[in-house]
C-alpha atoms as a PDB file:
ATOM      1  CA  UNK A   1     -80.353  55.830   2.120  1.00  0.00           C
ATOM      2  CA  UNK A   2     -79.151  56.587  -1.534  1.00  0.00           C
ATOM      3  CA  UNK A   3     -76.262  55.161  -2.846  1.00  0.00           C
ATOM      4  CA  UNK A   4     -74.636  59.225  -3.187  1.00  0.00           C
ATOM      5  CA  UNK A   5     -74.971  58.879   0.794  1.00  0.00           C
ATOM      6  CA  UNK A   6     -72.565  55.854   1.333  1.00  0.00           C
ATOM      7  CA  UNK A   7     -68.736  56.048   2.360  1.00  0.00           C
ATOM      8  CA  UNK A   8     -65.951  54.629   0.756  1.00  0.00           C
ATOM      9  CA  UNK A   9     -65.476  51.753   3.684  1.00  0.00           C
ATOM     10  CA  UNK A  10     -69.972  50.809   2.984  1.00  0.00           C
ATOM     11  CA  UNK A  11     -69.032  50.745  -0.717  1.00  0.00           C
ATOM     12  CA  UNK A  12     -66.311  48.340  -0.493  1.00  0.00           C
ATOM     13  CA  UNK A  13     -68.711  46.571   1.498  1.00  0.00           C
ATOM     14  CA  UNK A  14     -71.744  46.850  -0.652  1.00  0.00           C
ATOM     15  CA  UNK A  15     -68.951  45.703  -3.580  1.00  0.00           C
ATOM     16  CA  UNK A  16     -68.088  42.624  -1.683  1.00  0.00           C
ATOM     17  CA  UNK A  17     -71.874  41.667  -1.228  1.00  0.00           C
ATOM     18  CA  UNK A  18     -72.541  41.943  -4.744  1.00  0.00           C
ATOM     19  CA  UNK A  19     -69.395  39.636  -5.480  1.00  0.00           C
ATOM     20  CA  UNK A  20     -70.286  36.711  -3.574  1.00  0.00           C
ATOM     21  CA  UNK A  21     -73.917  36.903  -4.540  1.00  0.00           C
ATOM     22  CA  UNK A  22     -73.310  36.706  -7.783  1.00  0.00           C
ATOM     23  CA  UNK A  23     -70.150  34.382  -7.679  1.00  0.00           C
ATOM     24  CA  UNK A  24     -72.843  31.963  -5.868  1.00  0.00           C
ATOM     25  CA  UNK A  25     -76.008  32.612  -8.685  1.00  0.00           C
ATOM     26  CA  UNK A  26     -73.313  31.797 -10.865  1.00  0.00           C
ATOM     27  CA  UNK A  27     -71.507  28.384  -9.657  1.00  0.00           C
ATOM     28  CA  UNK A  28     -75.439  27.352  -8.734  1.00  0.00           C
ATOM     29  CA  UNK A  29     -75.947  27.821 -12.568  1.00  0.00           C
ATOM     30  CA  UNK A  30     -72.973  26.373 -13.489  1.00  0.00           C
ATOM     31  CA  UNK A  31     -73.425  22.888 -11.976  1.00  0.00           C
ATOM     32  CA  UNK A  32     -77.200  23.132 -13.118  1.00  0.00           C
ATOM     33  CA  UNK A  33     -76.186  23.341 -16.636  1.00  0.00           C
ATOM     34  CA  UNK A  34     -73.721  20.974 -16.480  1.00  0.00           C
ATOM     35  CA  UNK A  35     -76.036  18.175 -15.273  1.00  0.00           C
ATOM     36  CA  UNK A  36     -77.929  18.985 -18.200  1.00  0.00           C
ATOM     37  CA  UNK A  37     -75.314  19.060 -20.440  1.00  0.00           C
ATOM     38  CA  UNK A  38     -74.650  16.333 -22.689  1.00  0.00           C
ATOM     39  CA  UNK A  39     -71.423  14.125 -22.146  1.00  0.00           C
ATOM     40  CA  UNK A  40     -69.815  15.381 -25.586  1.00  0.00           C
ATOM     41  CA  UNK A  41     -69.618  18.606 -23.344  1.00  0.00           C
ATOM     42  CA  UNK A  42     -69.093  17.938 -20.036  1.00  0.00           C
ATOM     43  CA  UNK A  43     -65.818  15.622 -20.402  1.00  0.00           C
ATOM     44  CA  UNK A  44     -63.574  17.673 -22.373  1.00  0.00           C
ATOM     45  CA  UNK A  45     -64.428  20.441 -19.588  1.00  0.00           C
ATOM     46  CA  UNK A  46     -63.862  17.827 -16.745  1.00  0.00           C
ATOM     47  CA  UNK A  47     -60.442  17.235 -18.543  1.00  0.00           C
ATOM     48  CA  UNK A  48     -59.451  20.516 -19.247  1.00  0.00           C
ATOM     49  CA  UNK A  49     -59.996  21.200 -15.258  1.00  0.00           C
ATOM     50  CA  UNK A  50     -57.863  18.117 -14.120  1.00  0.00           C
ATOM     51  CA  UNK A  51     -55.533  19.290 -16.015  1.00  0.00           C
ATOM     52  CA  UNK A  52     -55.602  22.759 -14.688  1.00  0.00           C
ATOM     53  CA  UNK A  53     -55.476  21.430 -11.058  1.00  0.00           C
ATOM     54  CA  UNK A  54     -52.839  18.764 -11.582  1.00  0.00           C
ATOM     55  CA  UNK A  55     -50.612  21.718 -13.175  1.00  0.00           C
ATOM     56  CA  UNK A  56     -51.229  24.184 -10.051  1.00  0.00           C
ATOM     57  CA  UNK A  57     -50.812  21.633  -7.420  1.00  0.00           C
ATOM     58  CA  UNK A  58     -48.293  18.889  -8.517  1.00  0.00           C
ATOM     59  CA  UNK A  59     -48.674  15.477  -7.262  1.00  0.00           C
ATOM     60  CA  UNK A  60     -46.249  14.677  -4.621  1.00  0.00           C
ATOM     61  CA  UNK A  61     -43.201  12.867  -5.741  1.00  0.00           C
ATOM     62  CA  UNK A  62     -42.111  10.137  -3.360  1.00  0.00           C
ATOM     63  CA  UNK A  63     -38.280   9.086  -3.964  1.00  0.00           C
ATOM     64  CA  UNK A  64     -36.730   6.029  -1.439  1.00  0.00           C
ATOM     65  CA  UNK A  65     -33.269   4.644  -0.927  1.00  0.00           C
ATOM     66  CA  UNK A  66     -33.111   0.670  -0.100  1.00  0.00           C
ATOM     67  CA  UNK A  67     -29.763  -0.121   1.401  1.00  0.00           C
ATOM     68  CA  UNK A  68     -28.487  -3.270   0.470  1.00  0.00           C
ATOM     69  CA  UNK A  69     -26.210  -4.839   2.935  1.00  0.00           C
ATOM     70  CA  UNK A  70     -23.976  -7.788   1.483  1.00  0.00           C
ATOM     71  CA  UNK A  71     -22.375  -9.616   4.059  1.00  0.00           C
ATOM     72  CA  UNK A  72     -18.992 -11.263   4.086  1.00  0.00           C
ATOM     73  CA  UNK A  73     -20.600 -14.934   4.584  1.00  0.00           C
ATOM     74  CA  UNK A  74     -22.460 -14.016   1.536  1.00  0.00           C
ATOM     75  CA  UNK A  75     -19.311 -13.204  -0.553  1.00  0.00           C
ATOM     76  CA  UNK A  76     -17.516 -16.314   0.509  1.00  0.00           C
ATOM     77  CA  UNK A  77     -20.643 -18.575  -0.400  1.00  0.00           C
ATOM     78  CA  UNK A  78     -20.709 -16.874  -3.764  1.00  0.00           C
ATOM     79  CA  UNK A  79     -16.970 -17.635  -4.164  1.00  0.00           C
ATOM     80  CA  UNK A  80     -17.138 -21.112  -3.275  1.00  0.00           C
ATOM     81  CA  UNK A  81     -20.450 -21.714  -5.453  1.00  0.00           C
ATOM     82  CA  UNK A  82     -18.503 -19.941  -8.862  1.00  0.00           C
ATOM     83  CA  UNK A  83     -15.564 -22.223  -8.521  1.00  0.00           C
ATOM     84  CA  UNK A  84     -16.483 -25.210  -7.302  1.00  0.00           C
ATOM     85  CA  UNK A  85     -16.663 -27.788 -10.350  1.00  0.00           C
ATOM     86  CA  UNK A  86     -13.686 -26.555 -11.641  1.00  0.00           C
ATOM     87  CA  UNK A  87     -11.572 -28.108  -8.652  1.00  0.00           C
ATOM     88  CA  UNK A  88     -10.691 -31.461  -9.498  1.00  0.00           C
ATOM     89  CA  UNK A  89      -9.175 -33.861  -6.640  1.00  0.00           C
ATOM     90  CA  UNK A  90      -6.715 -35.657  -8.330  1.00  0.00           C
ATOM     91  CA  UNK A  91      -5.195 -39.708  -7.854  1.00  0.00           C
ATOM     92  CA  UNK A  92      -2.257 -41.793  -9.439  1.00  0.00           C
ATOM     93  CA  UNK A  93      -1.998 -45.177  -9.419  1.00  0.00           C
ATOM     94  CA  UNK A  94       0.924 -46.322  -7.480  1.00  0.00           C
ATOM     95  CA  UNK A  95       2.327 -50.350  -6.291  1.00  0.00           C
ATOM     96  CA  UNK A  96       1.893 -50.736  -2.120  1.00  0.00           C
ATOM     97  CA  UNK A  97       4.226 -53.279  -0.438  1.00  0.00           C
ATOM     98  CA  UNK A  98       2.488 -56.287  -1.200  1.00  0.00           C
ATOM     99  CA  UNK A  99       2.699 -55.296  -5.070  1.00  0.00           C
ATOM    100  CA  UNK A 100      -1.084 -54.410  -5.925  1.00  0.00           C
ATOM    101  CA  UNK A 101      -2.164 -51.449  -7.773  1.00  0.00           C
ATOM    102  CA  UNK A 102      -3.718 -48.925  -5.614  1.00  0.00           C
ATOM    103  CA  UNK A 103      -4.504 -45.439  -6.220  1.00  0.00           C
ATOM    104  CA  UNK A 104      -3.224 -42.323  -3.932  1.00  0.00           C
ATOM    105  CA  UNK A 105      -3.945 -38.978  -3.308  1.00  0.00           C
ATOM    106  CA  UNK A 106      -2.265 -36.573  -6.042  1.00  0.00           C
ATOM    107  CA  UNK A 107      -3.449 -33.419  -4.499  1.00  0.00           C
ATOM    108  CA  UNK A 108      -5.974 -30.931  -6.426  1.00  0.00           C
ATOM    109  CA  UNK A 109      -6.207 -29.825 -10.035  1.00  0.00           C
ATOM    110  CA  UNK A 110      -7.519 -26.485 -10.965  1.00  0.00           C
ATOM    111  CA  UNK A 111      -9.001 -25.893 -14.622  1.00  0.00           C
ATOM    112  CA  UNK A 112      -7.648 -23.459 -16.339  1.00  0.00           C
ATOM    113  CA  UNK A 113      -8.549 -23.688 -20.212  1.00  0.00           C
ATOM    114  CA  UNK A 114     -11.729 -25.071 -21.536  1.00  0.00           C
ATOM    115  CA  UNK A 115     -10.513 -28.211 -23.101  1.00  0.00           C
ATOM    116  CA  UNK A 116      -9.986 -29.666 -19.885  1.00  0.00           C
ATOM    117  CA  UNK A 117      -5.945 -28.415 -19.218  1.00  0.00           C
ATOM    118  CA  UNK A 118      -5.420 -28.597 -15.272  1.00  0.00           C
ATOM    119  CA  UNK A 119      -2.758 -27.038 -13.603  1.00  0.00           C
ATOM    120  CA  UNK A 120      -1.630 -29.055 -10.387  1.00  0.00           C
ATOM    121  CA  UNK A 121       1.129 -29.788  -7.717  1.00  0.00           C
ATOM    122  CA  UNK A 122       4.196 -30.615  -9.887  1.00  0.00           C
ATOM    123  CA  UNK A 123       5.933 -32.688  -6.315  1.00  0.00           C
ATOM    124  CA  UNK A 124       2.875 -34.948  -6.696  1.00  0.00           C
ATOM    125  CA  UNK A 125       2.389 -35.251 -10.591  1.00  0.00           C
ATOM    126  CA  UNK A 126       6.021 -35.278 -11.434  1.00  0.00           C
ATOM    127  CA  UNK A 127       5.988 -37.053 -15.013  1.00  0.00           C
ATOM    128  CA  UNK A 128       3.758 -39.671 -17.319  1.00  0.00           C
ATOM    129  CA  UNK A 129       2.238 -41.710 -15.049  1.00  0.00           C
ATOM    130  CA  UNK A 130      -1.329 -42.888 -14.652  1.00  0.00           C
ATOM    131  CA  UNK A 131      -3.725 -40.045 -13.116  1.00  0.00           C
ATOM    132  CA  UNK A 132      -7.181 -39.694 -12.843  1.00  0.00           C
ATOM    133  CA  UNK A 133      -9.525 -36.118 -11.977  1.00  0.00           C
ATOM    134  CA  UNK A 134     -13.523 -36.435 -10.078  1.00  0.00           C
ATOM    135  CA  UNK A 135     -15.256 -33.637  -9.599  1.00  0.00           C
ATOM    136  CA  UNK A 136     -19.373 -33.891  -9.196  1.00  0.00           C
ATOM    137  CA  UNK A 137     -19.315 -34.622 -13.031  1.00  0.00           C
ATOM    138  CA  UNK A 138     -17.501 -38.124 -12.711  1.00  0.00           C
ATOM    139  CA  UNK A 139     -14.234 -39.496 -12.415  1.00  0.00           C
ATOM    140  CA  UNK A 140     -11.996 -39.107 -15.951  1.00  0.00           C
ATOM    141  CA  UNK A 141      -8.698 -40.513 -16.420  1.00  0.00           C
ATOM    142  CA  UNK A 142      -6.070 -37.196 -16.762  1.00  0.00           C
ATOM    143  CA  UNK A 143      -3.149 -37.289 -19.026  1.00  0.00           C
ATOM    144  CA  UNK A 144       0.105 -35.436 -18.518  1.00  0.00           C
ATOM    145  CA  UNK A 145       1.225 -33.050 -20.746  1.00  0.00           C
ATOM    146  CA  UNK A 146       3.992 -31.298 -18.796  1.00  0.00           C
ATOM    147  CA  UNK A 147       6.104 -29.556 -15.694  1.00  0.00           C
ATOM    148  CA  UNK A 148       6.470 -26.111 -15.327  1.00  0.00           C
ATOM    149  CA  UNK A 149       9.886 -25.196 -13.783  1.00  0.00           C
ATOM    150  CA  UNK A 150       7.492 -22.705 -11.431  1.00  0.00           C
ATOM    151  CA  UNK A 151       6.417 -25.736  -9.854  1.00  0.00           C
ATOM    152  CA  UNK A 152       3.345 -26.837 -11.410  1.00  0.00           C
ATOM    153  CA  UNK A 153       2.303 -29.584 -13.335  1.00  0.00           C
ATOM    154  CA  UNK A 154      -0.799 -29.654 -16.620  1.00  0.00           C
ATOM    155  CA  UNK A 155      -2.924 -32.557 -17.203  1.00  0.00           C
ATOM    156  CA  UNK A 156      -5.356 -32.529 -19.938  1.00  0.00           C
ATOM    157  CA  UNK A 157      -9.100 -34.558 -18.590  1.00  0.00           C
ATOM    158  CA  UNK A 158      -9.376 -37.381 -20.860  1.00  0.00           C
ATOM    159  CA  UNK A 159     -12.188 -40.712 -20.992  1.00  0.00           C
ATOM    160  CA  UNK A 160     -14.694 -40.955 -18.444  1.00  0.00           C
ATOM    161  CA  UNK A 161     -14.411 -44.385 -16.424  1.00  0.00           C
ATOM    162  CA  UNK A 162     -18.643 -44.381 -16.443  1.00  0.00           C
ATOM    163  CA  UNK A 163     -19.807 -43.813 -20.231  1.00  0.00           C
ATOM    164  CA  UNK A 164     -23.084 -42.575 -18.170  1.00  0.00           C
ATOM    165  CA  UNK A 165     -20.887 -39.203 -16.749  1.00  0.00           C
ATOM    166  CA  UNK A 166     -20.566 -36.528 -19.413  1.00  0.00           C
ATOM    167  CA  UNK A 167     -18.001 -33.998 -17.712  1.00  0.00           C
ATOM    168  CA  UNK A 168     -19.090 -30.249 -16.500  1.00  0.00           C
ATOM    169  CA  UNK A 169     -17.076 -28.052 -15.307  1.00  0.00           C
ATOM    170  CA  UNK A 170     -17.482 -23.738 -14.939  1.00  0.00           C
ATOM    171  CA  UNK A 171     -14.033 -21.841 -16.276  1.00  0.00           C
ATOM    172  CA  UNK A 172     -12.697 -19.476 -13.219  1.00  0.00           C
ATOM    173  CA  UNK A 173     -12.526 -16.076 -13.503  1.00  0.00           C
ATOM    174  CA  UNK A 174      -8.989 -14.897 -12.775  1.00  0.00           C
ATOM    175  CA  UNK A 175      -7.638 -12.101 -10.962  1.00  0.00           C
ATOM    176  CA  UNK A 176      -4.378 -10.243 -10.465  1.00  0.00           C
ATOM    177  CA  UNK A 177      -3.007 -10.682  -6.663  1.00  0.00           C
ATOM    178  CA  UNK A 178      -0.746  -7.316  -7.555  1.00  0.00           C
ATOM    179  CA  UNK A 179      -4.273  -5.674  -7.138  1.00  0.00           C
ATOM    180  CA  UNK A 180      -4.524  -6.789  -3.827  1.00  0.00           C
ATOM    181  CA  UNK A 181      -4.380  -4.434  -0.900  1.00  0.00           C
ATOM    182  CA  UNK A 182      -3.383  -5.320   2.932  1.00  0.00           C
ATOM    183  CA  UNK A 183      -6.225  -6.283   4.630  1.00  0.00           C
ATOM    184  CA  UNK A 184      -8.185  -7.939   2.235  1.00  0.00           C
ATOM    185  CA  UNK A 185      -9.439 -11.520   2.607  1.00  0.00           C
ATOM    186  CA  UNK A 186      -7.857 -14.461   0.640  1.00  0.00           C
ATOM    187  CA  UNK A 187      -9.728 -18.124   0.366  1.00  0.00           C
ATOM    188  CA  UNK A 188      -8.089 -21.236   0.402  1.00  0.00           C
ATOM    189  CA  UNK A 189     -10.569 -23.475  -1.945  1.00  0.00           C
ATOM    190  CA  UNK A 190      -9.169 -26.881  -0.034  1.00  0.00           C
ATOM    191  CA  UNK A 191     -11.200 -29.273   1.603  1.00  0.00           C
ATOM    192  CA  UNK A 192     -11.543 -27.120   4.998  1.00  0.00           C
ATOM    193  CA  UNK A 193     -12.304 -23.524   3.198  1.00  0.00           C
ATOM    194  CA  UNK A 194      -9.525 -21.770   4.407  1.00  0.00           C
ATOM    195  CA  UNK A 195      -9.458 -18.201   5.440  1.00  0.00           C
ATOM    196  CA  UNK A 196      -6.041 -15.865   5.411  1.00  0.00           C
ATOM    197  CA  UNK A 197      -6.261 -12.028   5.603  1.00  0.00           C
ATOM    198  CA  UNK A 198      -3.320 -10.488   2.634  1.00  0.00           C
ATOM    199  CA  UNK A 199      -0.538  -8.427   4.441  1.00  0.00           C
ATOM    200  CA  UNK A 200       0.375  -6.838   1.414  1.00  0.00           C
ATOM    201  CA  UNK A 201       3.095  -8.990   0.933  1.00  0.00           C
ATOM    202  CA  UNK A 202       2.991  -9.886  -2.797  1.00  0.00           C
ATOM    203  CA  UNK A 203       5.958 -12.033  -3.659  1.00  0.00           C
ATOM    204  CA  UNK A 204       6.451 -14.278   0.281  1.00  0.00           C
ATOM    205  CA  UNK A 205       2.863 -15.616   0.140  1.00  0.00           C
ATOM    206  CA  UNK A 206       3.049 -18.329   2.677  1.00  0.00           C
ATOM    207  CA  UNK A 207      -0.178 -21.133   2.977  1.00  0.00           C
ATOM    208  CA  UNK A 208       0.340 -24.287   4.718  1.00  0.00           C
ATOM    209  CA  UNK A 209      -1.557 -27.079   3.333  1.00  0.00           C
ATOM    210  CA  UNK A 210      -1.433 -30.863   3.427  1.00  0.00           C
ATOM    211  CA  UNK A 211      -0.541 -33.161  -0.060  1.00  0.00           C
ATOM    212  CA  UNK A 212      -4.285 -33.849  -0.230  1.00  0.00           C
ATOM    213  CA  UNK A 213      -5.100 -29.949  -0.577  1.00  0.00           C
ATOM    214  CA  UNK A 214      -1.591 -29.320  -2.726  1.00  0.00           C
ATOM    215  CA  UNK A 215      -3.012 -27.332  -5.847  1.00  0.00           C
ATOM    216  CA  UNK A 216      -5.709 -25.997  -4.378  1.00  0.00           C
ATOM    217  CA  UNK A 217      -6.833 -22.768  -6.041  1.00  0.00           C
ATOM    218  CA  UNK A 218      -6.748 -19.130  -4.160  1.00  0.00           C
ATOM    219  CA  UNK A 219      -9.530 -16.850  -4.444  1.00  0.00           C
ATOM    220  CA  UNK A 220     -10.391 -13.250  -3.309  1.00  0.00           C
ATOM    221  CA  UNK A 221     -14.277 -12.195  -2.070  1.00  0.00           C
ATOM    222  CA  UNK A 222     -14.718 -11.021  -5.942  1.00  0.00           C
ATOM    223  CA  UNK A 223     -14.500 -15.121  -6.619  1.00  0.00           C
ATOM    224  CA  UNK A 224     -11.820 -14.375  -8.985  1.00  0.00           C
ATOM    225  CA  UNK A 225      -9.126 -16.928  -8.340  1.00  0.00           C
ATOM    226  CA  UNK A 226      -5.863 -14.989  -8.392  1.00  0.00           C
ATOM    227  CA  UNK A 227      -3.527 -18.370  -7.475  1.00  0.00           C
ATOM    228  CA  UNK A 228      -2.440 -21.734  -6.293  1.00  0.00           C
ATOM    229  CA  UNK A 229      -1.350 -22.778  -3.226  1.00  0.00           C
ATOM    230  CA  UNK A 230       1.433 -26.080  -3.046  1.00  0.00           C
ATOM    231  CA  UNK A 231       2.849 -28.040  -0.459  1.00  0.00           C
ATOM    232  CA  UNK A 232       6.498 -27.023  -0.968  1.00  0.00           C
ATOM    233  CA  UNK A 233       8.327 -24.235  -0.117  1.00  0.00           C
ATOM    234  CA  UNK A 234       7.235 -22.226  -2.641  1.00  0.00           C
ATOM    235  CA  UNK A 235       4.136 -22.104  -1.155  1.00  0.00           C
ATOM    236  CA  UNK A 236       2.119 -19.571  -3.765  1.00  0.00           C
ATOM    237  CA  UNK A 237       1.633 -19.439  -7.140  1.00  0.00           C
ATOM    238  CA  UNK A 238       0.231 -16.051  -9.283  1.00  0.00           C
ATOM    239  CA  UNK A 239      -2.266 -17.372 -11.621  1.00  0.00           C
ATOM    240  CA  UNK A 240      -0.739 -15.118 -13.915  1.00  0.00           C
ATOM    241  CA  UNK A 241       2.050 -17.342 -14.043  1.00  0.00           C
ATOM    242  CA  UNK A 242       0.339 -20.774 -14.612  1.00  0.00           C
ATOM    243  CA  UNK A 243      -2.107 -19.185 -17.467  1.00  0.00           C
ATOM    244  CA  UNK A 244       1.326 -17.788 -19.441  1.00  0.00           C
ATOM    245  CA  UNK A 245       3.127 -21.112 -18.974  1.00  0.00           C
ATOM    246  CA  UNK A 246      -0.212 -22.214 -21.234  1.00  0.00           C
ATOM    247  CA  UNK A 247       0.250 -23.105 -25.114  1.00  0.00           C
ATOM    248  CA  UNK A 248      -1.514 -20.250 -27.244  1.00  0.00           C
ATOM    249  CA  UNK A 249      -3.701 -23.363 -28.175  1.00  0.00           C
ATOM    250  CA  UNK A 250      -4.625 -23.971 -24.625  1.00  0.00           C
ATOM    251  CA  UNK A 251      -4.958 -19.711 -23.524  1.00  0.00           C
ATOM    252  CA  UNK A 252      -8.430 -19.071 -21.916  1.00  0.00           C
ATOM    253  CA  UNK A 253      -9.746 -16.329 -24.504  1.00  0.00           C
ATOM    254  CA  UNK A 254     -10.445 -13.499 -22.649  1.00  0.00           C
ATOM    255  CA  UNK A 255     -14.143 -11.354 -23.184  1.00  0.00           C
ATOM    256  CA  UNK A 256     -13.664  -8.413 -25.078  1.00  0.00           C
ATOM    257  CA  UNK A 257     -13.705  -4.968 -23.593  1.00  0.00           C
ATOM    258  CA  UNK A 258     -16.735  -2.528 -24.083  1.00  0.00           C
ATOM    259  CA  UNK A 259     -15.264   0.633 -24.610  1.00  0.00           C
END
């Protein structure tokens, strides 16, 4: 049969042979001459085709989301940790019945500027008498510098009664209570950890606490201490209040903003 005597479908046909014989002739010469093809040839070809393939079919991008879940317990841990060696449990030296010097309780002191200013319960360190402040530092004798008509007291850390105990102690970071939103969680820093939930309520802040815990500090889940807590009636104090009854001398410099 002559090629004149073929249809158009046994031509399309005959077409189609002709392609794959000769795509096969040709990839059989292809590999045979690259084999014997030196390597100053056949790598920039094998690049030039990984590149070609990696273009077409683009390696598959794998994104994931981890979830971090930060529990309460966690945040209260955290705030205990950050303020812990800056609460100081304070003593006085006082006369008992039979006469001899003896030293009571005085309450807590709270650092508030780095030279070693305390704020503390001004029912229990009324005036110049003799104090002393121990945190896990060392005990220190604590002078008095002055009373706050807000109800607070400052003592400045003085000698340490062990030359061997150098003190340490981590400035708080402070907060604003007017921030505050009902519902939140407020943390008594006394001896027992106390727990309150805020009602919102930012001027009748009532904690009860024994003498022993009187000037304990008040801090929200952030571990930003945004108060005091006394044994009178007054009950609460902003630490915005206690840092402006500071001398400019004794101010805690604040960071400065990044913009």
């Amino acid at each position: 049969m002559e090629m004149k005597d073929l249809n158009k479908s046994q031509l399309i046909l005959l077409a189609l042979l002709i392609s794959f014989v000769t795509s096969i002739a040709t990839g059989i010469s292809t590999v045979t001459l690259m084999q014997q093809a030196p390597s100053s040839i056949t790598v920039p070809i094998n690049r030039i085709v990984r590149q070609t393939i990696e273009k077409v079919v683009p390696g598959e991008i794998k994104t994931s989301v981890q979830t971090v879940v930060i529990k309460e317990e966690d945040l209260v841990v955290d705030a205990i940790a950050k303020n812990q060696s800056a609460i100081f449990s304070l003593t006085k030296e006082a006369t008992d019945d039979a006469g001899k010097i003896v030293e009571i309780s005085a309450g807590r002191g709270l650092a508030v500027a780095s030279d070693g200013t305390l704020v503390a319960d001004a029912a229990l360190v009324p005036d110049k008498e003799v104090y002393y402040a121990k945190n896990d530092s060392g005990k220190f004798k604590a002078d008095f510098v002055s009373t706050d008509k807000g109800g607070f007291s400052f003592l400045k850390i003085g000698a340490s009664l062990d030359e061997k105990n150098k003190l340490t102690f981590t400035m708080p970071s402070f907060g604003d209570i007017n921030k505050m939103k009902a519902g939140q969680k407020l943390l008594v820093l006394d001896q027992s950890f106390t727990s309150i939930i805020f009602d919102g309520s930012k001027e009748d802040i009532k904690i009860k606490v024994s003498n022993p815990n009187s000037g304990s500090p008040v801090v929200n889940l952030d571990a930003e201490v945004v108060g005091i807590v006394l044994s009178g009636d007054t009950s609460f104090i902003p630490i915005s209040l206690i840092t402006g009854a500071l001398k400019p001398a004794d101010k805690p410099v604040e960071a400065p903003k990044i913009p």
